[in-house]
PDB file of N, CA and C in Angstrom:
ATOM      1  N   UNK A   1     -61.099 -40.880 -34.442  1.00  0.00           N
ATOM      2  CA  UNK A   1     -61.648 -39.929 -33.492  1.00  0.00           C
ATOM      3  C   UNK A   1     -60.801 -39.959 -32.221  1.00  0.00           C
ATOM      4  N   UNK A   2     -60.097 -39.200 -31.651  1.00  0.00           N
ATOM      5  CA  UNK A   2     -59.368 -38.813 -30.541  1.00  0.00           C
ATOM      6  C   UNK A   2     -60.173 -38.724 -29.018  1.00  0.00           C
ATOM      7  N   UNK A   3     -59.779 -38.777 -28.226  1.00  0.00           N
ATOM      8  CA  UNK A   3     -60.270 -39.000 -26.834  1.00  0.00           C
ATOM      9  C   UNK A   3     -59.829 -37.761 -26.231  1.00  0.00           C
ATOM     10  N   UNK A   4     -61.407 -37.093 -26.294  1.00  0.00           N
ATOM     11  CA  UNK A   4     -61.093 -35.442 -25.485  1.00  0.00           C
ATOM     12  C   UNK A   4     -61.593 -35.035 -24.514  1.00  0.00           C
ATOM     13  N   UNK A   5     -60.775 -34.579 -23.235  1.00  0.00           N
ATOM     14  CA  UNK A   5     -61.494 -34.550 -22.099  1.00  0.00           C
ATOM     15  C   UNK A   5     -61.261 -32.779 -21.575  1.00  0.00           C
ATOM     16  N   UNK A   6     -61.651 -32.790 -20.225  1.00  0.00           N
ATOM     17  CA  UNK A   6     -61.516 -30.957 -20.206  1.00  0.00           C
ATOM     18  C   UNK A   6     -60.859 -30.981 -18.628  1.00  0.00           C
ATOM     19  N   UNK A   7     -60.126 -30.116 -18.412  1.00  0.00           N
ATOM     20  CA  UNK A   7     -59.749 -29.730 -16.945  1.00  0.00           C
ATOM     21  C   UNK A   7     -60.657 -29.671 -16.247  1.00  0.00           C
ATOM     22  N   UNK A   8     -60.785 -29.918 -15.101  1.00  0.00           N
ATOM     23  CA  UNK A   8     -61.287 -29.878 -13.700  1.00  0.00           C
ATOM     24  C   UNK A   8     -61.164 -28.867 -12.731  1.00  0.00           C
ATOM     25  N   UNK A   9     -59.351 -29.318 -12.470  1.00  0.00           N
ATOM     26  CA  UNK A   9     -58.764 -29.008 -11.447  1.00  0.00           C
ATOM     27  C   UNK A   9     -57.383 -28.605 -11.677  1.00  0.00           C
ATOM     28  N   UNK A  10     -56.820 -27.524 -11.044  1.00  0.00           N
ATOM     29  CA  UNK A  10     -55.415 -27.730 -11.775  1.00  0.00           C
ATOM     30  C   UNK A  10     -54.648 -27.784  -9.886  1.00  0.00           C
ATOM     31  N   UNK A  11     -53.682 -27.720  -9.756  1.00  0.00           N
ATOM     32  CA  UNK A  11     -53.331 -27.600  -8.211  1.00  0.00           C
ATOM     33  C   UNK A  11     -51.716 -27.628  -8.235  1.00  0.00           C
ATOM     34  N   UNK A  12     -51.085 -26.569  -8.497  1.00  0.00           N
ATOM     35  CA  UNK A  12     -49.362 -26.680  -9.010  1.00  0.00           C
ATOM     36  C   UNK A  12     -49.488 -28.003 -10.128  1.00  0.00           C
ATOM     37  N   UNK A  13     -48.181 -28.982 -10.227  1.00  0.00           N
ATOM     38  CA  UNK A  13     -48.578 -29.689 -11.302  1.00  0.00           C
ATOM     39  C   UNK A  13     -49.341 -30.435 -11.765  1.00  0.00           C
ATOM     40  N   UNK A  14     -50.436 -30.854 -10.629  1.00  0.00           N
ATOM     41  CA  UNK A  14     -51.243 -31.969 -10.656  1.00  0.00           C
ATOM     42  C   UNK A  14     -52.684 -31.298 -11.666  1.00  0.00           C
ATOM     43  N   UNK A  15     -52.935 -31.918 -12.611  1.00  0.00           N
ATOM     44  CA  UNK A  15     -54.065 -31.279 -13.230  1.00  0.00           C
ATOM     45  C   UNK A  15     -55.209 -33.032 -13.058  1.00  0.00           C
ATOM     46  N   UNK A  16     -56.680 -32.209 -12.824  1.00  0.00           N
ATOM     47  CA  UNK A  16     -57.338 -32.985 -12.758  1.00  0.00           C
ATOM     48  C   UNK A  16     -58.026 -32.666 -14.022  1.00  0.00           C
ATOM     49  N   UNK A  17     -58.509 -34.387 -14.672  1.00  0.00           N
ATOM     50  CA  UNK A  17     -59.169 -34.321 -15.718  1.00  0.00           C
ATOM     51  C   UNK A  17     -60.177 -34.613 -15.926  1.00  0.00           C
ATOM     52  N   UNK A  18     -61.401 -34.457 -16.980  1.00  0.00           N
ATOM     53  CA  UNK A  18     -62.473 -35.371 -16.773  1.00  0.00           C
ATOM     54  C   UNK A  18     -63.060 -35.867 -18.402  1.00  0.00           C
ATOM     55  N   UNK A  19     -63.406 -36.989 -18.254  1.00  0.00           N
ATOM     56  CA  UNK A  19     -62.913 -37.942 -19.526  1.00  0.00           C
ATOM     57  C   UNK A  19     -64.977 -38.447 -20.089  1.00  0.00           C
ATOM     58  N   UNK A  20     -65.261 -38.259 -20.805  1.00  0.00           N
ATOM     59  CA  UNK A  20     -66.941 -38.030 -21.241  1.00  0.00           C
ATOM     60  C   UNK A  20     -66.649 -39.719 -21.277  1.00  0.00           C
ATOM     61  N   UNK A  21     -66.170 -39.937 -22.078  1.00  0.00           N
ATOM     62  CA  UNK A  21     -66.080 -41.405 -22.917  1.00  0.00           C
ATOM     63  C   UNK A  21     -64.799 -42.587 -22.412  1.00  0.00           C
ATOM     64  N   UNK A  22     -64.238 -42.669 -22.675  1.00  0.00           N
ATOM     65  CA  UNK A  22     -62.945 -43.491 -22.391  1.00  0.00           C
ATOM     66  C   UNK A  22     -61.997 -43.327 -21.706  1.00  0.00           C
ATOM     67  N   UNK A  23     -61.382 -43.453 -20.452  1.00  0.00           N
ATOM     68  CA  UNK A  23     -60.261 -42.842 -20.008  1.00  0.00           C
ATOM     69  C   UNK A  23     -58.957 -43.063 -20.711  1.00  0.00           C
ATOM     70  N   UNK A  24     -58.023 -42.556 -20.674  1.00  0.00           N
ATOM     71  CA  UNK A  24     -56.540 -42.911 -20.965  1.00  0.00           C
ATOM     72  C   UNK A  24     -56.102 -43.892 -20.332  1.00  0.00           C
ATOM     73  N   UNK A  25     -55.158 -44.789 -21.049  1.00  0.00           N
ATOM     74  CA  UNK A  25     -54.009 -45.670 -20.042  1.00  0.00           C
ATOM     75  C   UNK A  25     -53.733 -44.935 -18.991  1.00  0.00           C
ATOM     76  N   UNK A  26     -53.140 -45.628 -17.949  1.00  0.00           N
ATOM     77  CA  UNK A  26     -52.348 -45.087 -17.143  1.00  0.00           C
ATOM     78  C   UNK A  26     -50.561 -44.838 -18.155  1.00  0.00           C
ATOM     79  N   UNK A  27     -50.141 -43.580 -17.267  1.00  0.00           N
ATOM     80  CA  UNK A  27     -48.961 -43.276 -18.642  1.00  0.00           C
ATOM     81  C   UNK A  27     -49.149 -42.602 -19.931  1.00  0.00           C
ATOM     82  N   UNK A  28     -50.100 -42.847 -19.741  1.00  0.00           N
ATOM     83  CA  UNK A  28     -50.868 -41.956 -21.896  1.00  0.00           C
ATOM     84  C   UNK A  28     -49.986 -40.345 -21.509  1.00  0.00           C
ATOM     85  N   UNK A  29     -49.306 -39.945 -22.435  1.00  0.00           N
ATOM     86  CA  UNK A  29     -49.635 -38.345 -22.485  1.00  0.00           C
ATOM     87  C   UNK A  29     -50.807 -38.039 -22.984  1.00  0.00           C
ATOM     88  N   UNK A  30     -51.052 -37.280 -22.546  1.00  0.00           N
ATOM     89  CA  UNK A  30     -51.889 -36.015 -22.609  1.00  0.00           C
ATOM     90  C   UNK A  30     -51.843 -34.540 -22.801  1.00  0.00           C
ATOM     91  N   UNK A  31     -52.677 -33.968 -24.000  1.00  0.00           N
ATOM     92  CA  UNK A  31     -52.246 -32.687 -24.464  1.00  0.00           C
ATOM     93  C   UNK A  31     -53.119 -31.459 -24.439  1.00  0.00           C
ATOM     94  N   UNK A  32     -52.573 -30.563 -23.780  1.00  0.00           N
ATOM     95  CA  UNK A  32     -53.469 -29.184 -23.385  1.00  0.00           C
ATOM     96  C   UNK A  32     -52.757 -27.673 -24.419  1.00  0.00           C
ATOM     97  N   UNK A  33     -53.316 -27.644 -25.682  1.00  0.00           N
ATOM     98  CA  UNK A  33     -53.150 -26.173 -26.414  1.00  0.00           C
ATOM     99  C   UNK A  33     -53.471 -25.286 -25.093  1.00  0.00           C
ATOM    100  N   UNK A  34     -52.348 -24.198 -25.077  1.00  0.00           N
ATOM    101  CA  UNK A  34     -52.155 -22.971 -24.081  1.00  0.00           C
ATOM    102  C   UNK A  34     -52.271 -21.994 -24.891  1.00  0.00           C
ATOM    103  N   UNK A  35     -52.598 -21.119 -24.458  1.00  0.00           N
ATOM    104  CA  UNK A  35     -53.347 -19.947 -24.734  1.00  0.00           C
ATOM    105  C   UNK A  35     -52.194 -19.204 -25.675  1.00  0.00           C
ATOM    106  N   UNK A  36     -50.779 -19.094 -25.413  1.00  0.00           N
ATOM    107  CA  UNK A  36     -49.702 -18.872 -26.323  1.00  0.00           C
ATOM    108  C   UNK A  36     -49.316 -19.446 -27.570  1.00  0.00           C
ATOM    109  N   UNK A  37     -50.327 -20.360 -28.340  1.00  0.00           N
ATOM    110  CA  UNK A  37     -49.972 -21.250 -29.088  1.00  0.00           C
ATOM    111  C   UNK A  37     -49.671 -22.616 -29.072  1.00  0.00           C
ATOM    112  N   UNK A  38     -48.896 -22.447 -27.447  1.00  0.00           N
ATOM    113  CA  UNK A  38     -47.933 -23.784 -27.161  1.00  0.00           C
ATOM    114  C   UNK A  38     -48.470 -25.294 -27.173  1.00  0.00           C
ATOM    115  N   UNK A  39     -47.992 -26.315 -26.277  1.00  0.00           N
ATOM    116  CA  UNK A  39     -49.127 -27.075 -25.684  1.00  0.00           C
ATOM    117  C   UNK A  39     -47.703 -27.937 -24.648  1.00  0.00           C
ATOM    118  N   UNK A  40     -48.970 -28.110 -23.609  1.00  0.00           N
ATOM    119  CA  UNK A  40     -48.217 -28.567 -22.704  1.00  0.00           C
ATOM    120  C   UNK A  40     -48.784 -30.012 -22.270  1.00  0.00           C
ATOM    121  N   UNK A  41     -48.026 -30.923 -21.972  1.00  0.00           N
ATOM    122  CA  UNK A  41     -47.914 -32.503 -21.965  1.00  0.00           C
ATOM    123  C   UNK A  41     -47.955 -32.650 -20.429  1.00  0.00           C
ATOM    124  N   UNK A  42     -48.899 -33.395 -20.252  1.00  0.00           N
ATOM    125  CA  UNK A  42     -49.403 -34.062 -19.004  1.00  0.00           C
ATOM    126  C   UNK A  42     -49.060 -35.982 -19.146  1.00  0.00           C
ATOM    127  N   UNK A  43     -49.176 -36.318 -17.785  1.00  0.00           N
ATOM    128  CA  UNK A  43     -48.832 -37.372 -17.573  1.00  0.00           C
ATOM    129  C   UNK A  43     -49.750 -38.359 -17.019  1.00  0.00           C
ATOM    130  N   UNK A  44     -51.137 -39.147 -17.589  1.00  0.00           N
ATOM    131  CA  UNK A  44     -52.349 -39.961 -16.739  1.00  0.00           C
ATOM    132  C   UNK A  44     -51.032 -40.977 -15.753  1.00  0.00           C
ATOM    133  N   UNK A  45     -51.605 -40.726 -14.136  1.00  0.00           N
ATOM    134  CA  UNK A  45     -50.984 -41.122 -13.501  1.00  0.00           C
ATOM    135  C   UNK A  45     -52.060 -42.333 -12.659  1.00  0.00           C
ATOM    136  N   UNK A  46     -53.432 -41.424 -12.261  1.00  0.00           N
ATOM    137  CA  UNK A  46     -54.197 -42.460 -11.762  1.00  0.00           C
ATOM    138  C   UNK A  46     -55.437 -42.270 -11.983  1.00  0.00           C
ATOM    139  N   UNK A  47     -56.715 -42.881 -12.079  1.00  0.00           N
ATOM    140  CA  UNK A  47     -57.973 -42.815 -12.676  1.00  0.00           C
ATOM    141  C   UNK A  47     -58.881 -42.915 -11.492  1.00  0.00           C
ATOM    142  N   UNK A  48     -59.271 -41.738 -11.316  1.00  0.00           N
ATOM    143  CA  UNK A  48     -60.088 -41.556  -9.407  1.00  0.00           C
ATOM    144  C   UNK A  48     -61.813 -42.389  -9.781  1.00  0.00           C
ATOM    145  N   UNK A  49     -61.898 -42.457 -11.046  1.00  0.00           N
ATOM    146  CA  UNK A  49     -63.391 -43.129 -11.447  1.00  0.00           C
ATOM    147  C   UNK A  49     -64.607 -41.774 -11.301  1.00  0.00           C
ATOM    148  N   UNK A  50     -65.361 -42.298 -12.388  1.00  0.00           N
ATOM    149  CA  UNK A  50     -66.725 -41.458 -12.523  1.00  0.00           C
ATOM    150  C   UNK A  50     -65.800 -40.719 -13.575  1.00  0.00           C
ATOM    151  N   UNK A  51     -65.379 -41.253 -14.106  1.00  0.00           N
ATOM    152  CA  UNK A  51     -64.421 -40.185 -15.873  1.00  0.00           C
ATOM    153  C   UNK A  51     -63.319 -39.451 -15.179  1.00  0.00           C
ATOM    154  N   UNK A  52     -62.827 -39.526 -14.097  1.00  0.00           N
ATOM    155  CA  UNK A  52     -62.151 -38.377 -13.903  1.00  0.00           C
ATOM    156  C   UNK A  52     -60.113 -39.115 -13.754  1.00  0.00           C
ATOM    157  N   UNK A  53     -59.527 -38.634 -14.407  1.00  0.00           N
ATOM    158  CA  UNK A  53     -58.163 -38.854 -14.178  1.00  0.00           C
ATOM    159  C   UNK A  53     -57.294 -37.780 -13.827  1.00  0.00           C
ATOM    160  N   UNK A  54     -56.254 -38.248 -12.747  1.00  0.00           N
ATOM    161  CA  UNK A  54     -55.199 -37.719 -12.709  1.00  0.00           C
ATOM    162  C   UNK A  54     -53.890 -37.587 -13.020  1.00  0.00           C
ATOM    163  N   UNK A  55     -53.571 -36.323 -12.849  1.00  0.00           N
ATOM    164  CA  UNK A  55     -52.670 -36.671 -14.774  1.00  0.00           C
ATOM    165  C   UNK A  55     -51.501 -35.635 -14.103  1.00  0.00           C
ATOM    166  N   UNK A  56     -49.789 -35.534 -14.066  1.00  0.00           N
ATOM    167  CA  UNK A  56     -48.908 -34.881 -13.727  1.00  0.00           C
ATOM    168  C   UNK A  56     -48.483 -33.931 -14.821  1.00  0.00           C
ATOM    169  N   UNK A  57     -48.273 -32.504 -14.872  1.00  0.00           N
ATOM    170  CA  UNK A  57     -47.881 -31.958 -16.006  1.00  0.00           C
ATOM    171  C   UNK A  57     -46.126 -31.777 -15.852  1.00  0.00           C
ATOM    172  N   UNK A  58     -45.858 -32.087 -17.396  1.00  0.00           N
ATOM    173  CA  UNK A  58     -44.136 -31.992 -17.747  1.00  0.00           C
ATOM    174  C   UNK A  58     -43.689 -30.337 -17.780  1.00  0.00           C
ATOM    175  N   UNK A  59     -45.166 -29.888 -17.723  1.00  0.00           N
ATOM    176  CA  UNK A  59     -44.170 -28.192 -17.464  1.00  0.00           C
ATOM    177  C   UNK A  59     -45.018 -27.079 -16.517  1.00  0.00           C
ATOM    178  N   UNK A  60     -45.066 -25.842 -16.554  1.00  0.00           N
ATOM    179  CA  UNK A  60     -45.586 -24.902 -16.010  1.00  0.00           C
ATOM    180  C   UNK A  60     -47.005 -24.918 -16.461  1.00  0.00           C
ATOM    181  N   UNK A  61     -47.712 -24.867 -14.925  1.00  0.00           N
ATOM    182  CA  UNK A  61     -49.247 -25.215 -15.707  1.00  0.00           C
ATOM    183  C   UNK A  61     -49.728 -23.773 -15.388  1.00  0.00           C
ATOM    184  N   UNK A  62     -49.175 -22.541 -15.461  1.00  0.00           N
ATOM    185  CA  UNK A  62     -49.515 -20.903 -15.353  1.00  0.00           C
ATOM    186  C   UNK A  62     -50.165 -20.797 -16.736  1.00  0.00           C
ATOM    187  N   UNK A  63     -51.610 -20.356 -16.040  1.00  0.00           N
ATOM    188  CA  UNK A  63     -52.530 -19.615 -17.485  1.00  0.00           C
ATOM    189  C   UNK A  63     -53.585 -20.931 -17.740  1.00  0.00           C
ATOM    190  N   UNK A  64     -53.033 -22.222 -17.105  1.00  0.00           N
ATOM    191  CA  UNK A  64     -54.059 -23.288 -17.184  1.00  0.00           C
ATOM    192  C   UNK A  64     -55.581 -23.167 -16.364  1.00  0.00           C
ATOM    193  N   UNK A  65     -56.695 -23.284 -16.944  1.00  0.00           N
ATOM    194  CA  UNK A  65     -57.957 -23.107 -16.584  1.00  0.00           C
ATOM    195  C   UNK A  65     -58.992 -23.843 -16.936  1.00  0.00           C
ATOM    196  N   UNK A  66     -60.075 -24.485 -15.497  1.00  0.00           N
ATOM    197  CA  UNK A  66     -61.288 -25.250 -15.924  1.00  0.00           C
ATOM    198  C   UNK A  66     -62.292 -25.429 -17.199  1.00  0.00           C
ATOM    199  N   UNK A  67     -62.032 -26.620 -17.823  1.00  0.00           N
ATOM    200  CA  UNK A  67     -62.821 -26.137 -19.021  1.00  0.00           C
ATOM    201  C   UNK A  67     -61.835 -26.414 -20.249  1.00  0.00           C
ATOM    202  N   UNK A  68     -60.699 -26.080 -20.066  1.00  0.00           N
ATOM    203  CA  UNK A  68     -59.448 -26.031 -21.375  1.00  0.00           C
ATOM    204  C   UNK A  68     -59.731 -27.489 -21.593  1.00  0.00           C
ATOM    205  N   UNK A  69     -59.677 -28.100 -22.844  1.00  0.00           N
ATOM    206  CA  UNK A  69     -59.578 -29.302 -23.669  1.00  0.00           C
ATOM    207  C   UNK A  69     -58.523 -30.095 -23.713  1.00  0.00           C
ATOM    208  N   UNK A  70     -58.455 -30.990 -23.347  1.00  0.00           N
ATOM    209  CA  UNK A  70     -57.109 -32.027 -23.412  1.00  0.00           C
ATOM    210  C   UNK A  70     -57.396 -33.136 -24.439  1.00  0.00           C
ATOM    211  N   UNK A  71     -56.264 -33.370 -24.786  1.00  0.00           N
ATOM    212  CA  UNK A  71     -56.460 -34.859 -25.974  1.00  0.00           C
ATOM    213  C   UNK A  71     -55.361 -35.934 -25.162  1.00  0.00           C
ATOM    214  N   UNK A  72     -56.157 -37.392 -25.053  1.00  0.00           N
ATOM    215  CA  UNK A  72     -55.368 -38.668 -25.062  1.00  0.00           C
ATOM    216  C   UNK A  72     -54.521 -38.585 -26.322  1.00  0.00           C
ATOM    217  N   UNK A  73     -53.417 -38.663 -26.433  1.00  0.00           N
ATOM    218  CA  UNK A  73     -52.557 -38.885 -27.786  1.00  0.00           C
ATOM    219  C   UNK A  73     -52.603 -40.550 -27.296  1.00  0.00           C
ATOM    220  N   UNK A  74     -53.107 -41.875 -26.737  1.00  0.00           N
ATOM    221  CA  UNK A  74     -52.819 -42.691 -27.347  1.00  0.00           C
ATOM    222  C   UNK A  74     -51.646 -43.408 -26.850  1.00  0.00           C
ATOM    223  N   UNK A  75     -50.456 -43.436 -26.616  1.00  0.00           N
ATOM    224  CA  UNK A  75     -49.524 -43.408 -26.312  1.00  0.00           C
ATOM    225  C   UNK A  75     -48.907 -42.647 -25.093  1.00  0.00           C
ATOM    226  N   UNK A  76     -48.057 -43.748 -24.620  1.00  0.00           N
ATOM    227  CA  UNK A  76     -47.031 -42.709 -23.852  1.00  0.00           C
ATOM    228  C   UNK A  76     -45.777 -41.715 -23.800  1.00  0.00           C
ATOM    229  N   UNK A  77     -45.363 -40.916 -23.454  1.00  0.00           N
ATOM    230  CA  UNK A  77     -44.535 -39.763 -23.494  1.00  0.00           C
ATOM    231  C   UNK A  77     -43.281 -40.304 -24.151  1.00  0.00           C
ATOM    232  N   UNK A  78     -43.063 -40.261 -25.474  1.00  0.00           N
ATOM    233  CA  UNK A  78     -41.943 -40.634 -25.629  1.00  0.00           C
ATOM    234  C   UNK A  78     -40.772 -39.540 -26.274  1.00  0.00           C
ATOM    235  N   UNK A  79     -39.775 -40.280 -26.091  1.00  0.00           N
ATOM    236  CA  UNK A  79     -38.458 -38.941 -26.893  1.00  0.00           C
ATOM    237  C   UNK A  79     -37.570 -39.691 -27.553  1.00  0.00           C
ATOM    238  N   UNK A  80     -37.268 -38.702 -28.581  1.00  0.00           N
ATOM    239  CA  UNK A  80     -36.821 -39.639 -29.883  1.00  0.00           C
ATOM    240  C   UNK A  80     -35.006 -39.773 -29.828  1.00  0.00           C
ATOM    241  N   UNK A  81     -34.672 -40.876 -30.576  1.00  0.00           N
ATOM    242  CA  UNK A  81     -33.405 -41.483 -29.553  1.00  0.00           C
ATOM    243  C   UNK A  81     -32.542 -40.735 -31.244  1.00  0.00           C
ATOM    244  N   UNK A  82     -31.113 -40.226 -31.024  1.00  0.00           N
ATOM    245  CA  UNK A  82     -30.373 -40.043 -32.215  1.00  0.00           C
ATOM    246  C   UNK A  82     -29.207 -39.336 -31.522  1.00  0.00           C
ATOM    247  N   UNK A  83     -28.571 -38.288 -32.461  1.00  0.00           N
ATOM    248  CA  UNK A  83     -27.724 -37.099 -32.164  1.00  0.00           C
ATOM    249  C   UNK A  83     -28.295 -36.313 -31.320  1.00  0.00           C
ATOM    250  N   UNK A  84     -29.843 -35.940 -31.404  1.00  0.00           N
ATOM    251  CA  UNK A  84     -30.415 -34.719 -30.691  1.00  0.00           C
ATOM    252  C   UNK A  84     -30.388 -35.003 -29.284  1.00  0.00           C
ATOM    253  N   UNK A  85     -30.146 -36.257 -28.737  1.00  0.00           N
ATOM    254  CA  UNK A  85     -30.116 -36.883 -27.401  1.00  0.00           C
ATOM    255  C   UNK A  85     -28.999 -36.845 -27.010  1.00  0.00           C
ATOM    256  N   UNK A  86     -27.916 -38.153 -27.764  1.00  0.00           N
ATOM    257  CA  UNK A  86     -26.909 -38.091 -26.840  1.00  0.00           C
ATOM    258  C   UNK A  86     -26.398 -36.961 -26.150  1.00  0.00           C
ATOM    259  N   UNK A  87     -25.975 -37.648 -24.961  1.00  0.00           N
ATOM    260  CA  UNK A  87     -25.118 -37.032 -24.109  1.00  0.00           C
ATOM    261  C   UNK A  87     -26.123 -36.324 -23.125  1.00  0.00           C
ATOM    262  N   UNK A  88     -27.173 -36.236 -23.372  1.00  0.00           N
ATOM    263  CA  UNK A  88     -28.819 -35.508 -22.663  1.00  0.00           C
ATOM    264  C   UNK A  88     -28.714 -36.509 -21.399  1.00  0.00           C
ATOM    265  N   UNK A  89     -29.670 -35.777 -20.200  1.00  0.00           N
ATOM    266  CA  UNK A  89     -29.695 -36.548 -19.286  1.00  0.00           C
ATOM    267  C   UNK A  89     -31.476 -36.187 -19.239  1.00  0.00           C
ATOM    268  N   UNK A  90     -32.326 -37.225 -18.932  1.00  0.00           N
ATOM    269  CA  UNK A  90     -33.490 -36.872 -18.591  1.00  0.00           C
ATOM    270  C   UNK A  90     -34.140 -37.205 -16.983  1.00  0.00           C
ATOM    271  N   UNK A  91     -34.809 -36.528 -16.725  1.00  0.00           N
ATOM    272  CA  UNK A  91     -35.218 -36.627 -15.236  1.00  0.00           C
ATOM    273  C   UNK A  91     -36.676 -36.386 -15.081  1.00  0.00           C
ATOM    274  N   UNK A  92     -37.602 -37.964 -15.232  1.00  0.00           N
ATOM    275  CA  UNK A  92     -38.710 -37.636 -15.519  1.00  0.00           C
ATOM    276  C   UNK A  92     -39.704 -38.513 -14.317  1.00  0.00           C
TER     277      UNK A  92
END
């Protein structure tokens, strides 16, 4: 069973979350399906208490709204190391 919480707050990248059951690590990604199909990856940064975390998003949070569903994936943001990398620079 996955750990699902819902937007709050969104404020440019900072999305506020709010967590029924368990919060995330600090670091956990976090995942929000967008209305285009997509999904966009958030970052638990700090846990304000009473369920609620704050969480940085890795992209454009346009079209994001109170209520949308997020999942703890568990883990933190990772990227996979090979050919598809080298020579990549990341800035996170």
């Amino acid at each position: 069973m996955s750990n699902v919480g819902k937007v709050l707050q969104v404020i440019g990248p900072v999305v506020d979350v709010e967590f029924a059951e368990n919060l995330p690590e600090i670091y956990n990604a976090l995942e929000i399906k967008t209305a285009d199909g997509g999904k966009l990856v958030l970052e638990a940064h700090q846990h304000q208490g009473g369920g609620k975390v704050r969480a940085v998003a890795m992209g454009a949070t346009d079209g994001l709204k109170r209520g949308m569903e997020v999942v703890d994936t568990g883990a933190p943001i990772a990227v996979p190391v090979g050919k598809e990398t080298l020579g990549r620079m990341f800035n996170l």
